[in-house]
C-alpha atoms as a PDB file:
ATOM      1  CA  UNK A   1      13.992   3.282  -6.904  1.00  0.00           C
ATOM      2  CA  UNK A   2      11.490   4.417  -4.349  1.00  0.00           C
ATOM      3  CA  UNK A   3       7.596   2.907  -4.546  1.00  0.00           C
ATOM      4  CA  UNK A   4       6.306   6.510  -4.997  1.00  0.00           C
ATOM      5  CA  UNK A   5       8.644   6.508  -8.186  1.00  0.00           C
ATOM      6  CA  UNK A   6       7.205   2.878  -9.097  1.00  0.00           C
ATOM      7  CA  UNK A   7       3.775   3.617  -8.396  1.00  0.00           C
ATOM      8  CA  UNK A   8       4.172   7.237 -10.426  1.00  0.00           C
ATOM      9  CA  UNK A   9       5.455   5.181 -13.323  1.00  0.00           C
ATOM     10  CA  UNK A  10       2.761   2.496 -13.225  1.00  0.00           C
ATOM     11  CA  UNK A  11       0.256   4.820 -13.428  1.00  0.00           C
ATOM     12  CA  UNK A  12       1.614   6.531 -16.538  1.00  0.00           C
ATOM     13  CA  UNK A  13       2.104   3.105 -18.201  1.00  0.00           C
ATOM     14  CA  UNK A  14      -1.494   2.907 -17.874  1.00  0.00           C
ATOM     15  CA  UNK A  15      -2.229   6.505 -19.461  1.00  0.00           C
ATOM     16  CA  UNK A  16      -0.477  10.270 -19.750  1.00  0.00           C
ATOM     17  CA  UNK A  17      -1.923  12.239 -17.352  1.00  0.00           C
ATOM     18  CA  UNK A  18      -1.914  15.527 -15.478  1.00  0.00           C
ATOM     19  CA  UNK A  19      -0.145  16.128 -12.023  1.00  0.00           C
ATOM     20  CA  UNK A  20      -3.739  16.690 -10.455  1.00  0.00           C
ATOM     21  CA  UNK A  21      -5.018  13.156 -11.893  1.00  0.00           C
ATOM     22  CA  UNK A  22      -2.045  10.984 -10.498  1.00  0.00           C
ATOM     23  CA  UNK A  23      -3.324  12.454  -7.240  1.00  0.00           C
ATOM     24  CA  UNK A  24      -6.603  11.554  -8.033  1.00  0.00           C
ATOM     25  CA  UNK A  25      -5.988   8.220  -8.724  1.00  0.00           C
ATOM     26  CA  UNK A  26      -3.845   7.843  -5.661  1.00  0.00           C
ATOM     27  CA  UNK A  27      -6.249   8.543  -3.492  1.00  0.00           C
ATOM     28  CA  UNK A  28      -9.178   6.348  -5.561  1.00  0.00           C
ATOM     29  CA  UNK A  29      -6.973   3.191  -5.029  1.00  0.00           C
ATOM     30  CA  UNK A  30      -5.962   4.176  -1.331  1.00  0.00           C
ATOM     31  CA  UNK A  31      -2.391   3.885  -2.880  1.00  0.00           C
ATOM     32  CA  UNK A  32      -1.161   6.840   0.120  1.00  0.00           C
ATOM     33  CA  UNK A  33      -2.352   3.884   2.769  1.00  0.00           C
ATOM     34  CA  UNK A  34       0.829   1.862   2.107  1.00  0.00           C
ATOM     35  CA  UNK A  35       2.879   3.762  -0.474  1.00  0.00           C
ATOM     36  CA  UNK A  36       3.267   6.878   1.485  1.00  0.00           C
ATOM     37  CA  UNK A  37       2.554   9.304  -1.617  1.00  0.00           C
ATOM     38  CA  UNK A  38       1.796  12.867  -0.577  1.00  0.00           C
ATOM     39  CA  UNK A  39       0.495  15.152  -3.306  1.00  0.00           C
ATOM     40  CA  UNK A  40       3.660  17.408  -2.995  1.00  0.00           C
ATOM     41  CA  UNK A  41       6.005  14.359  -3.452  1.00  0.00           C
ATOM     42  CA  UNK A  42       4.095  13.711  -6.812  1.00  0.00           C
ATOM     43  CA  UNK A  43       5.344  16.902  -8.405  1.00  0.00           C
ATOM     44  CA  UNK A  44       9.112  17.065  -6.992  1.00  0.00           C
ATOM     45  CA  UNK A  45       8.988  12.618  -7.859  1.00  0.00           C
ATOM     46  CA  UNK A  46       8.031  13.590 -11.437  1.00  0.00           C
ATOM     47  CA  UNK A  47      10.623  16.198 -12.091  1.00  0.00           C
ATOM     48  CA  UNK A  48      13.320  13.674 -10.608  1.00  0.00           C
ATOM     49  CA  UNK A  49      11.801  10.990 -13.012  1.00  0.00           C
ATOM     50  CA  UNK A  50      12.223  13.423 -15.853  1.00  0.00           C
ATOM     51  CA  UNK A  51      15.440  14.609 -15.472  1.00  0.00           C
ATOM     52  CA  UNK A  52      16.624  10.523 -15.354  1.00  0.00           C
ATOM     53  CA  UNK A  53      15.004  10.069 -18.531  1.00  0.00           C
ATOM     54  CA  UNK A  54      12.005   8.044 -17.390  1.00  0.00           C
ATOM     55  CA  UNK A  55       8.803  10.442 -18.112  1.00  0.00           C
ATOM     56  CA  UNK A  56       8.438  13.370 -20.152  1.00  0.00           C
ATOM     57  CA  UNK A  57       6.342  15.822 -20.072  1.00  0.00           C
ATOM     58  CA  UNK A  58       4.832  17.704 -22.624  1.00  0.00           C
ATOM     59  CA  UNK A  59       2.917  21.568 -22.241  1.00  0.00           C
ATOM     60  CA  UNK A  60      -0.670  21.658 -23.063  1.00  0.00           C
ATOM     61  CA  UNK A  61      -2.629  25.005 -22.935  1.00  0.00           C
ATOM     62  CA  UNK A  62      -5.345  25.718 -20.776  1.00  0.00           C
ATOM     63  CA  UNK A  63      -8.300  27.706 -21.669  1.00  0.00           C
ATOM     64  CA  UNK A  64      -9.363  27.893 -17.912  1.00  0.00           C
ATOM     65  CA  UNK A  65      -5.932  28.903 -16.554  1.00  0.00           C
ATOM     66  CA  UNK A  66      -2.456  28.741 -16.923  1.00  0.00           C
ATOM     67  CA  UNK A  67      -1.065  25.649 -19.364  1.00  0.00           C
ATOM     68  CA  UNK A  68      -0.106  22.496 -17.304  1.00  0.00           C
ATOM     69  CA  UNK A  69       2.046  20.142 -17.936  1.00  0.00           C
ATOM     70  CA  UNK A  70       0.986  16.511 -18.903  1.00  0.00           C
ATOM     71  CA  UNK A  71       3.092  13.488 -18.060  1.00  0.00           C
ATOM     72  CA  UNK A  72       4.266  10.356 -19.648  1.00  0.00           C
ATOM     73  CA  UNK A  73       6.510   7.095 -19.368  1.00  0.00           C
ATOM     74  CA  UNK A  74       9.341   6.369 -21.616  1.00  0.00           C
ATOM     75  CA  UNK A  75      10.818   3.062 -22.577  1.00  0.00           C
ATOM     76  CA  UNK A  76      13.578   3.509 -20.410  1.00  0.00           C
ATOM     77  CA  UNK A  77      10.946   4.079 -17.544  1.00  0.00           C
ATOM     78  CA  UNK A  78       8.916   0.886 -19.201  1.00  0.00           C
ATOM     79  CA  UNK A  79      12.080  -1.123 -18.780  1.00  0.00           C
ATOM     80  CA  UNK A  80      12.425  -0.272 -14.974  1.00  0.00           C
ATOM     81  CA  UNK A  81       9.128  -0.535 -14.082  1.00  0.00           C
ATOM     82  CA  UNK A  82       9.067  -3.954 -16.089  1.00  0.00           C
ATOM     83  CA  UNK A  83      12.369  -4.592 -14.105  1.00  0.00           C
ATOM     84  CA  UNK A  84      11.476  -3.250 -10.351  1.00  0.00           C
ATOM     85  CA  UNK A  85       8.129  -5.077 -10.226  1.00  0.00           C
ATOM     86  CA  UNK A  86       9.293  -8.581 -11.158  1.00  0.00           C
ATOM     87  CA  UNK A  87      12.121  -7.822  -7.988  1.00  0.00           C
ATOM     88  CA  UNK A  88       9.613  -6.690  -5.267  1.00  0.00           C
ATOM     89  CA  UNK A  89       7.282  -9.100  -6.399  1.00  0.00           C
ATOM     90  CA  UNK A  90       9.868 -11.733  -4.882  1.00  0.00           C
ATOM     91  CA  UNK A  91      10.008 -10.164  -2.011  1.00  0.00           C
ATOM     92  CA  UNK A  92       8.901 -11.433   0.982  1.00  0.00           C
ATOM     93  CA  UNK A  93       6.304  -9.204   2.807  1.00  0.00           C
ATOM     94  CA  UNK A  94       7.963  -7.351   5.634  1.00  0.00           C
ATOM     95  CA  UNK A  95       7.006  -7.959   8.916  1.00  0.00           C
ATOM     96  CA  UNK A  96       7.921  -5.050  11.186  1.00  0.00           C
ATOM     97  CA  UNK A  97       5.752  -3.017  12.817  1.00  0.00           C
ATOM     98  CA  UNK A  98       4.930  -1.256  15.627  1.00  0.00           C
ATOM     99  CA  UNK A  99       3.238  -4.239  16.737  1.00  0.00           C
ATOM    100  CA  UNK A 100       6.334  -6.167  16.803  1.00  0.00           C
ATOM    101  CA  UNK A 101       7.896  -3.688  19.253  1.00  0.00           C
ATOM    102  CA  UNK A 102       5.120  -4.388  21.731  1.00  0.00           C
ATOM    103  CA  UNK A 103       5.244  -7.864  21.453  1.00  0.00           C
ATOM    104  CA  UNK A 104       9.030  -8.274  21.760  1.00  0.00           C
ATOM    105  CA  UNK A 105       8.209  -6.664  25.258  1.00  0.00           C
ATOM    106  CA  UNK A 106       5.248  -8.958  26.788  1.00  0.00           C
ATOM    107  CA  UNK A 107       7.779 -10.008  29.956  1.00  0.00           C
ATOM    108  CA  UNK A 108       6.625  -6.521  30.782  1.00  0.00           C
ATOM    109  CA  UNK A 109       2.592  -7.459  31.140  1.00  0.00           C
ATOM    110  CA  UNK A 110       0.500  -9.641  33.724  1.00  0.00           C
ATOM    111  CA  UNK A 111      -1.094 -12.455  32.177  1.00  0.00           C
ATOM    112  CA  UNK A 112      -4.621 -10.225  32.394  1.00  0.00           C
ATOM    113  CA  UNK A 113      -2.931  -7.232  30.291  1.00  0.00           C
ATOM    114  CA  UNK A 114      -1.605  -8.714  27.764  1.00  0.00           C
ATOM    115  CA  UNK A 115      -5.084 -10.954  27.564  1.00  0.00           C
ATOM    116  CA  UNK A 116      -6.660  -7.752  27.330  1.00  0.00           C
ATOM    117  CA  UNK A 117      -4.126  -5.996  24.740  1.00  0.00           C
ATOM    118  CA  UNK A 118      -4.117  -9.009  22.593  1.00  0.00           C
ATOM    119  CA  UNK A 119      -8.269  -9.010  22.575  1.00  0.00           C
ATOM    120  CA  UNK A 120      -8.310  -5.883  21.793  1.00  0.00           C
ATOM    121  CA  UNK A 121      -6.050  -6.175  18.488  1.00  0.00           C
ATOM    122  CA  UNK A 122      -7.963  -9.214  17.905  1.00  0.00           C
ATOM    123  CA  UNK A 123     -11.157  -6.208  17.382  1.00  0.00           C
ATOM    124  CA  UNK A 124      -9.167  -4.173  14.930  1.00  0.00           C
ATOM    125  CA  UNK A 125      -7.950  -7.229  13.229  1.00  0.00           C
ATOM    126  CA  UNK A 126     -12.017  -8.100  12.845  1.00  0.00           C
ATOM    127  CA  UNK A 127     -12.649  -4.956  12.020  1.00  0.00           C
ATOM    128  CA  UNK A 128     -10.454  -4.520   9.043  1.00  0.00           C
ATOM    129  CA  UNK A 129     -11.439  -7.763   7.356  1.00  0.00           C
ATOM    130  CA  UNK A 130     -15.005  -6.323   7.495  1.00  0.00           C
ATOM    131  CA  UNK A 131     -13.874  -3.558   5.760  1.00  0.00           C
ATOM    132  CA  UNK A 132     -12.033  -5.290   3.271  1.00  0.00           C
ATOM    133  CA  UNK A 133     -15.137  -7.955   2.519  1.00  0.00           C
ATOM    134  CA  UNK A 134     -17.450  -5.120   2.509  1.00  0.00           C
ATOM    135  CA  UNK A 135     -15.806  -3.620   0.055  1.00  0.00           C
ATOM    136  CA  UNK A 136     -15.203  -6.126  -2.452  1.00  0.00           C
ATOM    137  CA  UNK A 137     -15.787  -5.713  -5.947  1.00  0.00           C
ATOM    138  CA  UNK A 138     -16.728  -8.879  -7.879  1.00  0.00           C
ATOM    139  CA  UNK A 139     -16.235  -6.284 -11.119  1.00  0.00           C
ATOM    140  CA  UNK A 140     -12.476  -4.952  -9.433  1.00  0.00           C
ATOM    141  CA  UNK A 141      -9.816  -5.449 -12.133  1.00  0.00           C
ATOM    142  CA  UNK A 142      -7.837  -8.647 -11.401  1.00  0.00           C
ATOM    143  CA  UNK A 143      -5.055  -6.365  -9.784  1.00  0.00           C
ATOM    144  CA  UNK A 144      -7.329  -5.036  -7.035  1.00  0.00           C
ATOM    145  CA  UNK A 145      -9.088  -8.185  -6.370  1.00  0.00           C
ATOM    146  CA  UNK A 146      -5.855 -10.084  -5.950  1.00  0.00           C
ATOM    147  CA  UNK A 147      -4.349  -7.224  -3.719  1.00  0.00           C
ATOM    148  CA  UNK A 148      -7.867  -7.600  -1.431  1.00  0.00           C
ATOM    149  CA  UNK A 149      -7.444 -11.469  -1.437  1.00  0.00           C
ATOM    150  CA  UNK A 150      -3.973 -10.875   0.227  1.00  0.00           C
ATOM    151  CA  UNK A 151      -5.553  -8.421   2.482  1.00  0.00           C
ATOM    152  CA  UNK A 152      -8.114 -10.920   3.566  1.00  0.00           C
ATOM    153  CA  UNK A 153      -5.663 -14.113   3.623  1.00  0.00           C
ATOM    154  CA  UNK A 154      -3.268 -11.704   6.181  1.00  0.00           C
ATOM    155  CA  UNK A 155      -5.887 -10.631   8.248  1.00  0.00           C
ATOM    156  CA  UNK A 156      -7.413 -14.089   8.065  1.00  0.00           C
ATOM    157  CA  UNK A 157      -3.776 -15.649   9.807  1.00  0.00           C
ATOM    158  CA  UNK A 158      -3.409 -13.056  12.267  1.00  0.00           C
ATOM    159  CA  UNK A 159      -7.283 -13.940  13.541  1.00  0.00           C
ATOM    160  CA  UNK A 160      -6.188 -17.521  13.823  1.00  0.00           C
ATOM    161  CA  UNK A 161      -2.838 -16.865  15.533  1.00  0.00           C
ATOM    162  CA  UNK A 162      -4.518 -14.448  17.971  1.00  0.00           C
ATOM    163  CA  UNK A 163      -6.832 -17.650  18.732  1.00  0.00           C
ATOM    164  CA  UNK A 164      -3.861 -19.750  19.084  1.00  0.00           C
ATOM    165  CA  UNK A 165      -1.772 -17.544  21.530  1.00  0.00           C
ATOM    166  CA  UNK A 166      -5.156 -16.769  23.297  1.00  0.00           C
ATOM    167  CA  UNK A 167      -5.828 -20.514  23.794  1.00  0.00           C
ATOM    168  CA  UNK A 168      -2.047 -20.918  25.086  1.00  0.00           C
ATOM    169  CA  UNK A 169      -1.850 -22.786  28.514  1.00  0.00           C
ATOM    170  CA  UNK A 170       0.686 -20.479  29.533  1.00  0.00           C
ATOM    171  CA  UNK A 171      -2.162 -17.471  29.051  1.00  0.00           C
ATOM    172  CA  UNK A 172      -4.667 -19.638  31.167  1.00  0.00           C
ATOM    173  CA  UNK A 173      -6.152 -20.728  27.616  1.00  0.00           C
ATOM    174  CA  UNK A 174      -8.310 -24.056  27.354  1.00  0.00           C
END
């Protein structure tokens, strides 16, 4: 099962909703940022849903245009969702990234460069966990604020491991 499928069901365990409000909700929660949801997915990932017996959908007129269709989970999609969230929850967090790719090929750098390079991702690193402290919520459901304490605790390490390597004596570090 793919996360837009998860996330699509997880939303309608919350509530039934419209096509247009899943998308609306995706983008309040910044969902897209690491779920990869685009609002034409939602649409052809609710029709697959359906036709595996996991949401159904029901008509509803419209008075201010043509009816719409509104959407909601079944058991069966209760019982995978149930069932697909206690596995990736013992996942491990993946590591790769592009990030990876450039370090596997630091051989390649002077001492100065990759100084420089590592710095420099040291900023962004700083610069996301002042985003993600600025916009804490003490008032956040316990969801959110436990997905921002991970956010936080990540960026957190990688500071302190940027310190480390930085301090390396093989970097000129003291």
């Amino acid at each position: 099962m793919s996360a837009a499928e998860l996330i699509l069901l997880g939303l309608l365990k919350e509530k039934s909703r419209y096509p247009y409000e899943i998308a609306e909700e995706i983008e309040l929660r910044d969902i897209q940022t690491w779920a990869h949801i685009g609002f034409s997915s939602i649409y052809y990932t609710l029709r697959s849903l359906e036709k595996r017996k996991m949401v159904y959908s029901k008509r509803r007129d419209s008075s201010d245009g043509p009816d719409r269709r509104v959407y909601a989970i079944t058991k069966r999609g209760e019982y995978y969702l149930k069932e697909k969230t206690v596995e990736l929850l013992g996942d491990t967090i993946p590591v790769p990234s592009r990030f990876y790719g450039g370090l596997s090929l630091i051989e390649h750098l002077d001492i100065g460069d990759l100084r420089d390079a590592l710095r420099d991702h040291r900023t962004k690193i700083r610069s996301r966990l002042d985003e993600i402290e600025a916009s804490e919520n003490p008032e956040a459901s316990f969801k959110d604020r436990i997905m921002s304490d991970l956010d936080r605790a990540l960026a957190r390490a990688e500071l302190e491991w940027i310190h480390d390597v930085l301090r390396d004596e093989s970097l000129g570090g003291q």
